[in-house]
Protein backbone atom coordinates (compact mmCIF):
# COMPACT_ATOMS: atom_id res chain seq x y z
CA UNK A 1 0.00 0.00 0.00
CA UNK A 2 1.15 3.58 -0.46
CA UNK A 3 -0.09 7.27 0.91
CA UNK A 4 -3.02 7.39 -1.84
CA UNK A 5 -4.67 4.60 0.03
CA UNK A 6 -4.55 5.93 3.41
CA UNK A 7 -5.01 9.91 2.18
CA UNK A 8 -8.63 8.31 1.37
CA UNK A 9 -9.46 6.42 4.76
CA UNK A 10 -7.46 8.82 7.28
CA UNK A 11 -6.28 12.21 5.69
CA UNK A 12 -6.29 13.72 8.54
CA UNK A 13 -3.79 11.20 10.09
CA UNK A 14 -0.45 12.08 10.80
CA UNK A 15 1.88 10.42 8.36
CA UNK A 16 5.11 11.40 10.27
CA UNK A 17 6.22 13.89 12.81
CA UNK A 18 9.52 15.38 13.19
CA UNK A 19 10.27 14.93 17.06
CA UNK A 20 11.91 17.89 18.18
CA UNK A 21 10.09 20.51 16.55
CA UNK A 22 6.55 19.04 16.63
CA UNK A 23 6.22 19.56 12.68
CA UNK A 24 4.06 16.78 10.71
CA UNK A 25 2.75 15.54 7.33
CA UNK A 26 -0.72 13.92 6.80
CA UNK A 27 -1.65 11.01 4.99
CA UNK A 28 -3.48 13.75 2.79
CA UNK A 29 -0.57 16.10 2.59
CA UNK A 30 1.98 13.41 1.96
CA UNK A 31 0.03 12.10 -0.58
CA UNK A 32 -0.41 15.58 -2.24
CA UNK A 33 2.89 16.28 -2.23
CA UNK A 34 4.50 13.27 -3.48
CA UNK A 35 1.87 13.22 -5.93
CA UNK A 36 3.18 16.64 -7.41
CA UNK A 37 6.60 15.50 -7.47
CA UNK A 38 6.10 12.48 -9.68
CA UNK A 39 4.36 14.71 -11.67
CA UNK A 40 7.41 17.10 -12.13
CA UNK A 41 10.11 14.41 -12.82
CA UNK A 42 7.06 12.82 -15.44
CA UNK A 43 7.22 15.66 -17.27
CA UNK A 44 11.04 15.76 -16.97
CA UNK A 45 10.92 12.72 -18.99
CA UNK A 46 12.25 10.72 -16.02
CA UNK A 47 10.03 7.15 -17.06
CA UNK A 48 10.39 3.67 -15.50
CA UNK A 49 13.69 2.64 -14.68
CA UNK A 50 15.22 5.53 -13.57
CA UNK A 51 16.68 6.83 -10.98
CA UNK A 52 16.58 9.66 -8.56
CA UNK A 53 18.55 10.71 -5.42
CA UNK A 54 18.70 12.41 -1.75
CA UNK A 55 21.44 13.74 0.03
CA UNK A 56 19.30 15.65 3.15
CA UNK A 57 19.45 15.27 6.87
CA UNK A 58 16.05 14.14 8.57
CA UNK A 59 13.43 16.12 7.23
CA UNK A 60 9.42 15.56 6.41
CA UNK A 61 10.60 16.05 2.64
CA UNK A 62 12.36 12.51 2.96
CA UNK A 63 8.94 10.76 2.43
CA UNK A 64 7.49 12.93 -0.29
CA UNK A 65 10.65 12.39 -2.23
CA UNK A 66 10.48 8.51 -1.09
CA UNK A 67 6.75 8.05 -1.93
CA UNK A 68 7.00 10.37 -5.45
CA UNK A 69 9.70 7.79 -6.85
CA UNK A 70 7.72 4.40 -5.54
CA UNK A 71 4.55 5.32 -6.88
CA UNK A 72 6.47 6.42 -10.12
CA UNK A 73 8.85 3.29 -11.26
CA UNK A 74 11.90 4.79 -9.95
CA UNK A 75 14.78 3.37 -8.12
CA UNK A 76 15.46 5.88 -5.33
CA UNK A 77 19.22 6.21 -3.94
CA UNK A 78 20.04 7.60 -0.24
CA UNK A 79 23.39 9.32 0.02
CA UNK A 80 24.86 9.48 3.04
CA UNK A 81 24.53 12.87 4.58
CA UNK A 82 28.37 12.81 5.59
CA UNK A 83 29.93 11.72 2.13
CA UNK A 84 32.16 14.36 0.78
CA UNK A 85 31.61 15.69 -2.55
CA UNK A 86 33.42 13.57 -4.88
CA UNK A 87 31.55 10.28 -2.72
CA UNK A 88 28.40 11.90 -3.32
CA UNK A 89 29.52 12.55 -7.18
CA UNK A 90 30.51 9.20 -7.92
CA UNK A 91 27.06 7.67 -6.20
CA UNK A 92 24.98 10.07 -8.44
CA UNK A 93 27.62 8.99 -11.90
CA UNK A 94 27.23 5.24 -11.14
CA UNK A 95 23.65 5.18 -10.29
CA UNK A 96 23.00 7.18 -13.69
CA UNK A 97 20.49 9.57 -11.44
CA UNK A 98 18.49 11.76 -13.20
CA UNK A 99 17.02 14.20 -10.43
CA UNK A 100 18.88 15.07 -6.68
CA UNK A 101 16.99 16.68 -3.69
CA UNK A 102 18.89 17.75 -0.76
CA UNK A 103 18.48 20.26 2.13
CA UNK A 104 20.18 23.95 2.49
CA UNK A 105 21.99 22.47 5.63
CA UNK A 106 23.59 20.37 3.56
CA UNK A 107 24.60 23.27 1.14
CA UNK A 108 28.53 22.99 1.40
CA UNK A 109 28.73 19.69 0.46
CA UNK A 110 25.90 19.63 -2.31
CA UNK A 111 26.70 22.98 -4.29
CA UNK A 112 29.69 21.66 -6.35
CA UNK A 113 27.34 18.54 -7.56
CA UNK A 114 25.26 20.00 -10.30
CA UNK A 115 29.03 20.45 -12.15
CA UNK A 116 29.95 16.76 -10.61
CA UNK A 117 26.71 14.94 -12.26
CA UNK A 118 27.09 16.17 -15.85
CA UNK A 119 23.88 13.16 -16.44
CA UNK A 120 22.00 14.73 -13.87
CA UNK A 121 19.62 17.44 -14.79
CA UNK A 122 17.60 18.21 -11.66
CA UNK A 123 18.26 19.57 -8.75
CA UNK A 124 15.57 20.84 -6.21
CA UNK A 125 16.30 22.27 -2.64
CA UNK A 126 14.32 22.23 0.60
CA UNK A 127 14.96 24.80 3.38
CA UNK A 128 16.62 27.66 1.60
CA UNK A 129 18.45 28.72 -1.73
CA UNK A 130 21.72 26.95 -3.24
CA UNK A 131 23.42 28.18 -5.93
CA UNK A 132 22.93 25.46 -8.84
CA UNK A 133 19.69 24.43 -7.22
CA UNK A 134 15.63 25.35 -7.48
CA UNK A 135 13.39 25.65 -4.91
CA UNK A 136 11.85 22.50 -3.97
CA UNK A 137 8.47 23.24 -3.09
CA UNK A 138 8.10 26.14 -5.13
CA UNK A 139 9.40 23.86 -8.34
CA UNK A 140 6.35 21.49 -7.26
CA UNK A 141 3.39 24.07 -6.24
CA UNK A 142 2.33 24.51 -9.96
CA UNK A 143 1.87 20.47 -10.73
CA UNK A 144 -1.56 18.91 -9.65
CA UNK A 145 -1.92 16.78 -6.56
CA UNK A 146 -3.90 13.82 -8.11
CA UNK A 147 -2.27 10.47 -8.74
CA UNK A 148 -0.45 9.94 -12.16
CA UNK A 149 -2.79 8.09 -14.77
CA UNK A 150 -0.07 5.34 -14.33
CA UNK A 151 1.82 4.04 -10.84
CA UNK A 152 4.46 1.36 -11.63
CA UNK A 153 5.85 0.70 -8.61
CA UNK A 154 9.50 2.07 -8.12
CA UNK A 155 12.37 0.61 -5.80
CA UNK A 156 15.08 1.11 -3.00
CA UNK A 157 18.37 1.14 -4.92
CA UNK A 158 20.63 1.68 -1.62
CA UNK A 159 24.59 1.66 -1.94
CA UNK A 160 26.60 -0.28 0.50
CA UNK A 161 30.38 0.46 0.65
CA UNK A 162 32.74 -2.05 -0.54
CA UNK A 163 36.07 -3.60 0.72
CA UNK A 164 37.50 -1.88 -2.11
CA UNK A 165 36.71 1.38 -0.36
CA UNK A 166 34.23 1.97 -3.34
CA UNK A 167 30.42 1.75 -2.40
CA UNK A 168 28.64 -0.78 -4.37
CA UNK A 169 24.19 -0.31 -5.44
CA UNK A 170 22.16 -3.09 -4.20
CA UNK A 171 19.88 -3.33 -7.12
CA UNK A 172 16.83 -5.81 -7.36
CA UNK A 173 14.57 -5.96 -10.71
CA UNK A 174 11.54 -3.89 -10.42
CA UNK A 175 7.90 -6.13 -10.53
CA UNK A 176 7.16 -4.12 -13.73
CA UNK A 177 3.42 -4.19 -12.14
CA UNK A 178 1.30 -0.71 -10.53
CA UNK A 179 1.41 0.22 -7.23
CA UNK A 180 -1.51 -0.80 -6.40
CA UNK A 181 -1.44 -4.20 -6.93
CA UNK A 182 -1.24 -6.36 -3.74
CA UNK A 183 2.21 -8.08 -4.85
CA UNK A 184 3.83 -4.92 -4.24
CA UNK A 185 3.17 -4.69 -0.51
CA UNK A 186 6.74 -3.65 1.14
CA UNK A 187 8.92 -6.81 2.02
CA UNK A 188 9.68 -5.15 5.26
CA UNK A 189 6.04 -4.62 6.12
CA UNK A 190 5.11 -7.75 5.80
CA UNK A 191 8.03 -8.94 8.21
CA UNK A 192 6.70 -6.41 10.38
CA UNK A 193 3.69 -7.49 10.67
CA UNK A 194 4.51 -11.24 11.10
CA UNK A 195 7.41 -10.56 13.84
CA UNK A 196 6.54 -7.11 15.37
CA UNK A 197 2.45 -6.76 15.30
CA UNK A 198 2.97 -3.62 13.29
CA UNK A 199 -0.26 -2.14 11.96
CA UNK A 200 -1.71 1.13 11.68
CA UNK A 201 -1.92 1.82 14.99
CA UNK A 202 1.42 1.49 15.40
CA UNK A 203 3.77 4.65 16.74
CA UNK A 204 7.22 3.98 15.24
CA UNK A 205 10.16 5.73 17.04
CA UNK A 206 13.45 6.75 14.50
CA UNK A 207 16.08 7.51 16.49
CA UNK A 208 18.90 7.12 13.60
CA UNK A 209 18.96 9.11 9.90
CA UNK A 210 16.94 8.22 7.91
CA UNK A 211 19.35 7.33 4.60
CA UNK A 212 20.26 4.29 6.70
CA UNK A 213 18.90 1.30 5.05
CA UNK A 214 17.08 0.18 8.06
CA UNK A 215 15.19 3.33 9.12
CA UNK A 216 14.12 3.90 5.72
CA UNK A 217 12.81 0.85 5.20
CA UNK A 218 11.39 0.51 8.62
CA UNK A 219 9.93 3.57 8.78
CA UNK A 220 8.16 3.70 5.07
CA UNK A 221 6.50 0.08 5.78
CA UNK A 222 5.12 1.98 8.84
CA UNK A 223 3.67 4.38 6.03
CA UNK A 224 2.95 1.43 3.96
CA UNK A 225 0.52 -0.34 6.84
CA UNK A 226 -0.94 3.40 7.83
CA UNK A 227 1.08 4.19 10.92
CA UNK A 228 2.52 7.11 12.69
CA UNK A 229 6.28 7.95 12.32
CA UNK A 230 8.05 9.90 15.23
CA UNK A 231 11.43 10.62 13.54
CA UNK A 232 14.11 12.54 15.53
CA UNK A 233 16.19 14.82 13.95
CA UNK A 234 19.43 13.37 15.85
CA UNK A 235 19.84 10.75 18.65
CA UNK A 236 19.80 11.86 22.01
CA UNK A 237 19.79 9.41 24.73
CA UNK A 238 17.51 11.25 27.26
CA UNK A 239 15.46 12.73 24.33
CA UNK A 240 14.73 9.41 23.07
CA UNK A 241 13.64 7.81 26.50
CA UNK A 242 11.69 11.04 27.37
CA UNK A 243 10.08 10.99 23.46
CA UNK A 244 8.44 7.31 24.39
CA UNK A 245 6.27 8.61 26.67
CA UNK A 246 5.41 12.40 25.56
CA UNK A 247 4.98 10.11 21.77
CA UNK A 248 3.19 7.42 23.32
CA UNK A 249 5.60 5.24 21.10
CA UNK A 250 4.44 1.70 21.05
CA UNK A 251 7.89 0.52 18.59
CA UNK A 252 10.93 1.53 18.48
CA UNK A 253 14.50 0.62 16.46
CA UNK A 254 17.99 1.34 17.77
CA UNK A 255 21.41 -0.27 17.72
CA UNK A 256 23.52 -1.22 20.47
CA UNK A 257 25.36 2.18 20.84
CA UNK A 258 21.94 3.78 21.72
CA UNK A 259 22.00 1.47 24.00
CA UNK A 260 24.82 2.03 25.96
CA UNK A 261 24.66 5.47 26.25
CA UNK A 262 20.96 5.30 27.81
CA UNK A 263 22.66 3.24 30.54
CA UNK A 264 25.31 5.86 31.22
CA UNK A 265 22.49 8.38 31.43
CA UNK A 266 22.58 9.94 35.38
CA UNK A 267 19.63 7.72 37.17
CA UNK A 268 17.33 10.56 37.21
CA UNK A 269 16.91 10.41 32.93
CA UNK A 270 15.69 7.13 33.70
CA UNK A 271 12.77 7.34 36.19
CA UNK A 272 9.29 9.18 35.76
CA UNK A 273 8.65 7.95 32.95
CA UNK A 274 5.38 6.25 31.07
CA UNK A 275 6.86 3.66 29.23
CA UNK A 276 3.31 1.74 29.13
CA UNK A 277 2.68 2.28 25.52
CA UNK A 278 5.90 0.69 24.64
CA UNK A 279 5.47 -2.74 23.34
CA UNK A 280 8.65 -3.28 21.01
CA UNK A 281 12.12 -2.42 20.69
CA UNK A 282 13.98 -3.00 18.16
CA UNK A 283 17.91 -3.60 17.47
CA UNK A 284 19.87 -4.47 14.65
CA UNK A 285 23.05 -3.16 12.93
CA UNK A 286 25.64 -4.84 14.77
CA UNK A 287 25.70 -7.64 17.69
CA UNK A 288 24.79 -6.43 21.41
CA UNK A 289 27.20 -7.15 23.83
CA UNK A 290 25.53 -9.26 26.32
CA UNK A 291 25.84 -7.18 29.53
CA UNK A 292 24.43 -4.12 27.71
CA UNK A 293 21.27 -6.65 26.56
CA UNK A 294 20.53 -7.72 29.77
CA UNK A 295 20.23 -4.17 31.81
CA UNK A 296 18.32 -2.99 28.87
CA UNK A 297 15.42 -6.22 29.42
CA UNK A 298 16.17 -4.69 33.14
CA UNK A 299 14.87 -1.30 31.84
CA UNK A 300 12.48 -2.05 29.45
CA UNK A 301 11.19 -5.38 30.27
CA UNK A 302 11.01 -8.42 27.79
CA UNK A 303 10.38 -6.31 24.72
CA UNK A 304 13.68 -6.23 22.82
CA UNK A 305 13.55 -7.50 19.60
CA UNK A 306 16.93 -8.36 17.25
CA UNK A 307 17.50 -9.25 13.59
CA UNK A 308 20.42 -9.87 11.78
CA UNK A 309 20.35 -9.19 7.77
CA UNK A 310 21.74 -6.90 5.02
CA UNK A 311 20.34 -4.16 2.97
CA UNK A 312 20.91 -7.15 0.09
CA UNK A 313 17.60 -8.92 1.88
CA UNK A 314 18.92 -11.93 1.04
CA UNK A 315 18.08 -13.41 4.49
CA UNK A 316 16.52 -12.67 7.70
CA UNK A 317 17.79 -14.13 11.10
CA UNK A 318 14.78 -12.90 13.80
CA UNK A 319 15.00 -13.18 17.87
CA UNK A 320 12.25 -12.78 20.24
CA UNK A 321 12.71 -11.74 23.93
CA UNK A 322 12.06 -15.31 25.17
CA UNK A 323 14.61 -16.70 23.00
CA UNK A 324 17.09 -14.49 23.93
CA UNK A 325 16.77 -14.93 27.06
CA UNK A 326 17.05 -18.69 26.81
CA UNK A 327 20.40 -17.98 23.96
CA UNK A 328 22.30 -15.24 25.29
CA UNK A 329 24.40 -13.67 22.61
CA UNK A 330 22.95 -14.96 19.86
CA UNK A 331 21.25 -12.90 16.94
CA UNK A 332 18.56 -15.76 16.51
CA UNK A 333 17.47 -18.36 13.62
CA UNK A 334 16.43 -17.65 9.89
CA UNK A 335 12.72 -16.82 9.18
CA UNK A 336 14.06 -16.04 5.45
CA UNK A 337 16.43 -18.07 4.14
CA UNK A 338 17.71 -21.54 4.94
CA UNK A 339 21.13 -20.76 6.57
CA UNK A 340 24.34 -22.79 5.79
CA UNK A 341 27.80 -22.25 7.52
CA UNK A 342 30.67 -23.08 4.89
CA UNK A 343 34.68 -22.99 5.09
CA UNK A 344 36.43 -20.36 2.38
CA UNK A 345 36.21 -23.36 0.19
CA UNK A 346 32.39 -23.49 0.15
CA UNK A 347 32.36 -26.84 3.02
CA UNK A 348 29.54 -27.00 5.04
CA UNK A 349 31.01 -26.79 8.42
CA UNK A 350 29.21 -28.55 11.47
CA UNK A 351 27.19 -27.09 14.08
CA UNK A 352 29.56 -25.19 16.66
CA UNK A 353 32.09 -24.35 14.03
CA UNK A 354 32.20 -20.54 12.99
CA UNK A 355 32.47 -19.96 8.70
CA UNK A 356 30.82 -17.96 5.93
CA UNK A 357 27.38 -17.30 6.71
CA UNK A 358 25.26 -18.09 3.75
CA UNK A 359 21.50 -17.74 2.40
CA UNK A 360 19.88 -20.05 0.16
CA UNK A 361 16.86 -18.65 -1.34
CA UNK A 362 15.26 -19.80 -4.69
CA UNK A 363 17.45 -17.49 -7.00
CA UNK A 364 19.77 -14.68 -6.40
CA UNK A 365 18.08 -11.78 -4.81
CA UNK A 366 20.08 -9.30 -5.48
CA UNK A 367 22.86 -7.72 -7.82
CA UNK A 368 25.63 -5.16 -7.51
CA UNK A 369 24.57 -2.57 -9.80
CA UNK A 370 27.11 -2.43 -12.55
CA UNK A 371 29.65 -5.18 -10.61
CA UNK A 372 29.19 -8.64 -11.64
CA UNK A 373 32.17 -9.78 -10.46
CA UNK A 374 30.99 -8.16 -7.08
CA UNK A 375 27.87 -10.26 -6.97
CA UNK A 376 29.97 -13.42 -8.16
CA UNK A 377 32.08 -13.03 -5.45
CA UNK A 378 28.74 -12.95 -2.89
CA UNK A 379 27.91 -16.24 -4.35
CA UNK A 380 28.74 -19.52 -2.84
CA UNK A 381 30.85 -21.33 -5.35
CA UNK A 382 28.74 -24.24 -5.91
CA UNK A 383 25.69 -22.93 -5.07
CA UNK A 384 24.48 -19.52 -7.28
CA UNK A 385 21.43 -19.33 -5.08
CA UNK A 386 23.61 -18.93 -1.78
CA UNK A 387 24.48 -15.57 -0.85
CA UNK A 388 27.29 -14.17 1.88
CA UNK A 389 27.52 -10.98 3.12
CA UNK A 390 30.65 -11.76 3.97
CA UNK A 391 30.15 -12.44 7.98
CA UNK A 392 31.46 -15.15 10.10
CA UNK A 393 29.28 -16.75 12.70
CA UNK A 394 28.22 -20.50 13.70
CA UNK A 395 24.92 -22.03 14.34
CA UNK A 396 23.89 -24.13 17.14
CA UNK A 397 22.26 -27.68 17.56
CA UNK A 398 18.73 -25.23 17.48
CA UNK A 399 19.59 -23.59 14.43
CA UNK A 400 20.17 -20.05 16.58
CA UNK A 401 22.93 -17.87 14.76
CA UNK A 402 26.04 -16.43 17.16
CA UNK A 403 28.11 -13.96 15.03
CA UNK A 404 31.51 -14.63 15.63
CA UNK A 405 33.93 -12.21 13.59
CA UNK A 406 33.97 -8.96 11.34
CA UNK A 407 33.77 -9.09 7.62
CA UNK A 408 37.12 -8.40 6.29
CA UNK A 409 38.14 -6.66 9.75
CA UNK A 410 35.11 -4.36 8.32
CA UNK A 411 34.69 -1.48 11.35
CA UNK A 412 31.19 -1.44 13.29
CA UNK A 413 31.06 2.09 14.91
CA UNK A 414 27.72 3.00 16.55
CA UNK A 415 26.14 0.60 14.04
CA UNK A 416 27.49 2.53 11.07
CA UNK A 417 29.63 -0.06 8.57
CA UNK A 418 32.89 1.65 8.07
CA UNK A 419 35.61 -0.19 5.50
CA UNK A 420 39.28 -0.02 5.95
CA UNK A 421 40.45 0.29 2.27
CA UNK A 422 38.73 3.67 1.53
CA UNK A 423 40.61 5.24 4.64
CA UNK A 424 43.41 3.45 3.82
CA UNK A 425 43.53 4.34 0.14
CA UNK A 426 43.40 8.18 1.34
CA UNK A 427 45.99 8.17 3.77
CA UNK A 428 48.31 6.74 1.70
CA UNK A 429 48.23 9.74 -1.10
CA UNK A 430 49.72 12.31 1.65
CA UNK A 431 53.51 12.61 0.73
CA UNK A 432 54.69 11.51 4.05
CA UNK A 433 53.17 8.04 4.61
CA UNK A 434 55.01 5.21 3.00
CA UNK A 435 52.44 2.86 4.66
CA UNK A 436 49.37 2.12 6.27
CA UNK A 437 46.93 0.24 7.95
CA UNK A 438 43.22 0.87 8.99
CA UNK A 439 41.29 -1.41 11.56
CA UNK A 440 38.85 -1.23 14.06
CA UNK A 441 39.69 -0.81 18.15
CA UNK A 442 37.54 -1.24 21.17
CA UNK A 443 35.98 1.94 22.19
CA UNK A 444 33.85 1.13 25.25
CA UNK A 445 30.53 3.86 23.71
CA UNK A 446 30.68 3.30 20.01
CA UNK A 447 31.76 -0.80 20.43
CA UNK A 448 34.78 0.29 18.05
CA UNK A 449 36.64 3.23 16.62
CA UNK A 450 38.75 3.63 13.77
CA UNK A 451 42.51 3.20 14.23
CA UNK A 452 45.17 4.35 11.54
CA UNK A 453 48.83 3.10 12.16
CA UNK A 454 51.27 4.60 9.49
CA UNK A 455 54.49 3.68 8.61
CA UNK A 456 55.76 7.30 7.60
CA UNK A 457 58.25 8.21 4.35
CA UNK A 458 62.03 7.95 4.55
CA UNK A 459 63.51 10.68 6.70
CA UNK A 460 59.76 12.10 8.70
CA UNK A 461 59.62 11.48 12.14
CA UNK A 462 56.65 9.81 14.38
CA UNK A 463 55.08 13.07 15.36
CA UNK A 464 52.20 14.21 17.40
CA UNK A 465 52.19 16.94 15.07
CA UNK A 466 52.30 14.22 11.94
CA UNK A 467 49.27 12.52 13.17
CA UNK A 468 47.51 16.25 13.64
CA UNK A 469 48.60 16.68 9.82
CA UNK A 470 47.09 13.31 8.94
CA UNK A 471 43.90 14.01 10.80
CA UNK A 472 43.31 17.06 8.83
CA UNK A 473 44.43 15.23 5.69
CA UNK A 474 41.66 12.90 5.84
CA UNK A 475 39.03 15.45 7.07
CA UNK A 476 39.42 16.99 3.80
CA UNK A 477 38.57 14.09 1.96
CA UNK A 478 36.38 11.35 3.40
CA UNK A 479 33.26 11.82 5.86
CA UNK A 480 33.90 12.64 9.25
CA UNK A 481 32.82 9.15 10.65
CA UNK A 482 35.90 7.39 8.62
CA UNK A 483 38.22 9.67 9.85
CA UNK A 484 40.86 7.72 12.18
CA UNK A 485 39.91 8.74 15.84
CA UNK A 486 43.56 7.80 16.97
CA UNK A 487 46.83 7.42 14.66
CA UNK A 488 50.04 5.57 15.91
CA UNK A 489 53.39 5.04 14.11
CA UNK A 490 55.43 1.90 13.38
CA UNK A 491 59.17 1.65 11.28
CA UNK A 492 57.58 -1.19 9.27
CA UNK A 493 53.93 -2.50 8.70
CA UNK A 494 54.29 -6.50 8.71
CA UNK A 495 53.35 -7.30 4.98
CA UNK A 496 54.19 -10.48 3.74
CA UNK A 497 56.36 -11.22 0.91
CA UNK A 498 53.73 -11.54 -1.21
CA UNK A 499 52.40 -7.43 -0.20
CA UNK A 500 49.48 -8.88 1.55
CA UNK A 501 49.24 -6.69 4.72
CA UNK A 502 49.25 -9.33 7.56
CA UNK A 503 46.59 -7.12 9.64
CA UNK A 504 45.80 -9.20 12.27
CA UNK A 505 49.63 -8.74 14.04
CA UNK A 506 48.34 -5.20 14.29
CA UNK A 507 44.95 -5.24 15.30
CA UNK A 508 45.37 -7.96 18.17
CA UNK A 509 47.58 -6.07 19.76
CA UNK A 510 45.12 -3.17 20.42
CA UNK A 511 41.88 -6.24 21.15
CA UNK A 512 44.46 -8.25 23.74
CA UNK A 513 43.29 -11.38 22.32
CA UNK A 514 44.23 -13.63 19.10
CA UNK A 515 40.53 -13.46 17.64
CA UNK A 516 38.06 -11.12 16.92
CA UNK A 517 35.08 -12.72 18.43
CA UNK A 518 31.84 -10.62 19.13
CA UNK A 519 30.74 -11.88 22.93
């Protein structure tokens, strides 16, 4: 279902709310608006197949830009808000997007694209001028507000950085059928409603931005069932808690880092409040260390909920409180996709045993847009119907899923994926690095942060003032979340003869073990 349906039975609803500033969208208005929009890019030309993309913080806009491209055959790519302008370029070049909306907050790091994305040709802006850019709403005011005389139904065509430091577009074939038609109800609502009770009664908490995959997605199969969205407009731990009860939130999604930093709230943030409405809470993005778990069930009761998937969708792993309870640690058993633990060689591997973490489905869900050799190398190598995202974990005699090590040393920081290569890869251009190596250390709030130790040039000296110069370096040319929190120095990085980097020297040195297990 989409806005049209619900802008007939409740258009007076609210469709969403923005948190802190009380501002909301109707079923009516959202369905107005989004309605113009598709319009506009219509008469563009923009047809079935294309694409369009947003680079904004969290704004009611999100949704009408959402909602315009579903109910108009597009595939519609988020850009995370923190890319720098040459990220952002190259996700705009390799999706092929015709159309980019973005906010006026986000004007320093938008108003170079329009000369960036030679193939895209508009550009609309919410919340104030930018050079290069129109006026949003005042680009949509003169287009009317009923539904386009056709509605193929568009799709999410997210990007998901690679090991290669390059972000890769998750693309699945659109169902070439109208919006309208029941086939096309959201994947994630109907998970929702099998494994949360979502409906639309439900009061959905967003804590995180929204150009995460599982906000998004969460948050427009709210929309989808006719729910209300309470979307902050940044995390803040008090906030939050104090937002379930002025919000009468009855779900909620987090990850673990939310987590944590409720529990180090002073003890006064967490009493007096109405939690009654509250019936589930949601994690996913990244294993929950078991301590943090527990106090949280302490908290909240036994209403935590945890998945374990990708934004491929090629598989679903689901816990329930009870089961948690009863499997400490673990991230729960498949409800989509028969699981199989293999060896680098593609062996099944016995219960107990931690390997590849693979997905049989029917056929291939997914592709990398414009990488085959990307979405060979998700593939099992027998088995074209298996897919990896590349995790390690083990299963037990029940079937329940413990995760078990990182993807390619891949970097979980406050739930946010971060990939070695790409930091790497910059560092390495500044004229007085010779070396370098990227991996993640424990940082007790975020569950890791990013570590950088360089091997500098012949003749420059391990510095304080070096790493201060390295900072800076990478500030100017990756987001601010990659950007090495702490930089140490070494003579020689231990590469093997061969010039693989032998990482693992380094990065157990810093975790005091000699594995990288999640527990």
């Amino acid at each position: 279902m989409h806005p049209g349906i619900h802008a007939q039975t409740t258009p007076d609803k609210t469709a969403a709310i923005l948190a802190g500033s009380g501002e909301r969208i109707t079923y009516a208005e959202l369905d107005a608006q989004s309605n113009q929009l598709a319009h506009l890019l219509y008469a563009a030309g923009l047809r079935e197949g294309d694409h369009v993309s947003i680079f904004m913080e969290n704004r009611l806009e999100y949704f009408v830009c959402y909602w315009a491209a579903i109910r108009s055959g597009l595939y519609f790519t988020t850009i995370n808000r923190y890319l720098q302008p040459d990220e952002s370029a190259y996700i705009l070049e390799d999706s092929a997007s015709r159309a980019l909306f973005v906010s006026a907050a986000m004007s320093d790091l938008v108003v170079d694209l329009p000369s960036l994305a030679p193939m895209c040709d508009i550009f609309l802006s919410v919340g104030g001028g930018i050079d290069g850019f129109d006026d949003f709403h005042s680009a949509v005011a003169s287009f009317p507000t009923d539904r386009l005389d056709s509605q193929p139904a568009g799709q999410l065509m997210l990007y998901s950085s690679g090991t290669t430091g390059r972000p890769k577009g998750i693309s699945r074939p659109l169902t070439g059928t109208q919006i309208d038609d029941p086939a096309n109800m959201n994947a994630v609502a109907r998970l929702g409603q099998a494994l949360f009770n979502t409906d639309a009664d439900t009061v959905y908490l967003s804590p995180a931005p929204i150009y995460h995959s599982a906000p998004l997605g969460f948050t427009t199969a709210i929309q989808s069932l006719g729910g209300t969205i309470v979307m902050m407009e940044k995390f803040d731990a008090s906030l939050a808690l104090s937002y379930i009860d002025s919000y009468s939130i009855t779900h909620s999604q987090w990850v673990p880092t939310m987590f944590s930093r409720m529990l180090k709230l002073p003890p006064e943030h967490l009493e007096g409040h109405d939690w009654s409405s509250h019936q589930v809470a949601i994690h996913a993005a990244a294993p929950c260390p078991v301590e943090v778990k527990k106090q949280m069930f302490e908290l909240w009761g036994p209403i935590i909920y945890e998945y374990y998937g990708g934004t491929e969708l090629n598989g679903f792993v689901f816990c329930g409180p009870d089961e948690w309870l009863t499997h400490p640690g673990t991230v729960g058993r498949s409800v989509l996709g028969m699981m199989h633990i293999c060896d680098d060689e593609g062996a099944e591997l016995p219960n107990g045993e931690p390997g590849i973490v693979y997905f049989e489905r029917d056929e291939m869900p997914f592709k990398y847009h414009n990488s085959p050799q990307k979405t060979k190398d998700a593939q099992h190598p027998s088995y074209p119907n298996w897919s990896a995202l590349g995790d390690i974990g083990y299963l037990d005699d029940e079937g329940y899923l413990y995760l078990t090590d990182r993807k390619a040393f891949m970097i979980i920081s406050g739930g946010v994926n971060i990939y070695p290569q790409e930091i790497e890869d910059c560092i390495i251009m500044h004229p007085k690095v010779a070396d370098v190596a990227v991996f993640g250390v424990p940082n007790e709030d975020m569950g890791e942060e990013v570590k950088a130790v360089v091997q500098p040039a012949s003749g420059v000296a391990h510095s304080d003032e070096l790493a201060r110069e390295l900072t800076a370096y990478a500030n100017e040319h990756i987001a601010v979340y990659k950007v090495p929190r702490s930089i140490d120095f070494t003579d020689e990085l231990p590469r093997l003869p061969t010039g693989k980097l032998y990482k693992r020297i380094l990065r157990d040195a810093y975790w005091g073990k000699q594995d990288s297990k999640i527990v």
